[in-house]
Protein backbone atom coordinates (compact mmCIF):
# COMPACT_ATOMS: atom_id res chain seq x y z
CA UNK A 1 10.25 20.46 -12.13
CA UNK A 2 9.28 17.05 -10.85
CA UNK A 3 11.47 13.61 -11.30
CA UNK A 4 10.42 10.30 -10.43
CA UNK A 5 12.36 7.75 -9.07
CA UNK A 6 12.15 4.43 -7.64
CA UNK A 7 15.43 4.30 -5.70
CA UNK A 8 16.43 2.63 -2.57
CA UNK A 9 16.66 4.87 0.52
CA UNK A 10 17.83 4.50 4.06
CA UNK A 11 15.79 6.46 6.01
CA UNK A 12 15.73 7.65 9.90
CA UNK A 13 12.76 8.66 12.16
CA UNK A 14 12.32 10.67 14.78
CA UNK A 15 8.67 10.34 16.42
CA UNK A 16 7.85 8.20 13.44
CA UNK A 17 8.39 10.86 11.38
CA UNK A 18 11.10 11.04 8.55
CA UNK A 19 14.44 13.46 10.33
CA UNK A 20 17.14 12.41 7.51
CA UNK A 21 17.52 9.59 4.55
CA UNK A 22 20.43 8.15 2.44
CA UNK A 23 19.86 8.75 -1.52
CA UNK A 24 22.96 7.76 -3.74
CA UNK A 25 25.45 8.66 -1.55
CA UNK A 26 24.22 11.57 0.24
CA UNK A 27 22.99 12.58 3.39
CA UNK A 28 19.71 14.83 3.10
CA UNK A 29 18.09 16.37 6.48
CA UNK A 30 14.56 16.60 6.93
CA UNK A 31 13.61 20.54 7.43
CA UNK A 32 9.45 20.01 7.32
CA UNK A 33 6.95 17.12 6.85
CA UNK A 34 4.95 19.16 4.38
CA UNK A 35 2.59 16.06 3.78
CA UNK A 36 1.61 12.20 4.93
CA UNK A 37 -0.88 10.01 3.23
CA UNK A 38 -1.23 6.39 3.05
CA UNK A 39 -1.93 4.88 -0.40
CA UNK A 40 -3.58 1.28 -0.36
CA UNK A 41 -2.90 -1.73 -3.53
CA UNK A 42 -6.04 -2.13 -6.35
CA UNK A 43 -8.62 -2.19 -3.69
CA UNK A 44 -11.33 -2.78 -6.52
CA UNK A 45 -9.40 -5.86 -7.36
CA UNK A 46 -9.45 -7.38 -4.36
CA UNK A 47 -13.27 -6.94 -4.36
CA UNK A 48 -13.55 -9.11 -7.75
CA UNK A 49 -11.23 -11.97 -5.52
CA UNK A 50 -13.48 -11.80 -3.08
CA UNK A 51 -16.45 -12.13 -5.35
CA UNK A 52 -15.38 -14.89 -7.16
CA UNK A 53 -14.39 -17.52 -3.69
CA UNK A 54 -17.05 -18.84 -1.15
CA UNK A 55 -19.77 -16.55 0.03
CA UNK A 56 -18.44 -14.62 3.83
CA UNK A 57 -15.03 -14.87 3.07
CA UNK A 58 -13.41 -11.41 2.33
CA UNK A 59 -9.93 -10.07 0.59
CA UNK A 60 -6.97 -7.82 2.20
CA UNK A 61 -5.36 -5.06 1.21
CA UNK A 62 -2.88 -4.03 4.60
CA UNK A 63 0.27 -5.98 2.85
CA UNK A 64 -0.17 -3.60 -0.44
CA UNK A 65 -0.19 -0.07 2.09
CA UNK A 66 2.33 2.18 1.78
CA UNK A 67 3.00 5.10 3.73
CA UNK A 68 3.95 8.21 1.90
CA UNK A 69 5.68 11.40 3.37
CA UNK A 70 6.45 14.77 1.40
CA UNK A 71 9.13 15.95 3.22
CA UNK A 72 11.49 19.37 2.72
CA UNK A 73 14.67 18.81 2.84
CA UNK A 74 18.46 19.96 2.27
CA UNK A 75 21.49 18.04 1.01
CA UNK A 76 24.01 18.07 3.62
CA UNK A 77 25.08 21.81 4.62
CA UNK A 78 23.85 23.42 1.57
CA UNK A 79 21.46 26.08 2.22
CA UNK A 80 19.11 25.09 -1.03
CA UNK A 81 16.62 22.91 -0.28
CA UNK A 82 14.31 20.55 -2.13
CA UNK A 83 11.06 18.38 -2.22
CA UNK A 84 11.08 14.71 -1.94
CA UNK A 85 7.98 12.04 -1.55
CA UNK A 86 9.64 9.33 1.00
CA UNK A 87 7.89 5.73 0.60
CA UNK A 88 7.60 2.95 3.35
CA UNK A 89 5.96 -0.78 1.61
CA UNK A 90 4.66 -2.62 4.17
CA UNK A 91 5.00 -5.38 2.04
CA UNK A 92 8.29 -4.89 0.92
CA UNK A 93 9.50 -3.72 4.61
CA UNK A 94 11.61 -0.99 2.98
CA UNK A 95 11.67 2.81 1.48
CA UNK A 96 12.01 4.42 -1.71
CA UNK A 97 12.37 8.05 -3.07
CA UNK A 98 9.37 8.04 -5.13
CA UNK A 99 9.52 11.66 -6.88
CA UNK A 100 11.74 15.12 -5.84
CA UNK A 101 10.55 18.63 -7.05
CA UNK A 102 13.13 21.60 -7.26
């Protein structure tokens, strides 16, 4: 089953990878990086901005990037272990637990 979320995380690295994050309380460890993507703002939107100033000039879309990371991981010391899709905003300079599947 699959949950969304939107929830603040704290979130450490390791070779700029996701090793372990903060949700509500409790520590999770990073087993795997099963996935990384990086999803960009309404590109096609930016393209009608553009259109519509002065001829040459062109619209940006690095501040609406965010970096995504499906990660397996495991609360604590319990053997279980889960799915979660880890966020980074650029523009927000922060993360957020996007979705978990069990």
């Amino acid at each position: 089953m699959t949950r969304r979320y939107d929830d603040t995380v704290q979130v450490r690295r390791r070779d700029e990878d996701p090793a372990e994050f903060l949700w509500r309380g409790r520590f999770y460890a990073v087993r795997e990086v099963l996935a990384h993507w990086v999803e960009t703002g309404a590109w096609w939107k930016v393209g009608q901005a553009s259109q519509a100033s002065t001829a040459g000039s062109t619209g940006s879309i690095g501040s609406a990037e965010r970096e995504v990371w499906r990660v397996e991981a495991s609360p604590g010391r319990v053997a279980g272990s889960g799915v979660y899709d880890l966020c980074f905003d650029w523009a927000a300079g922060g993360w957020t637990l996007l979705r978990t599947q069990d």
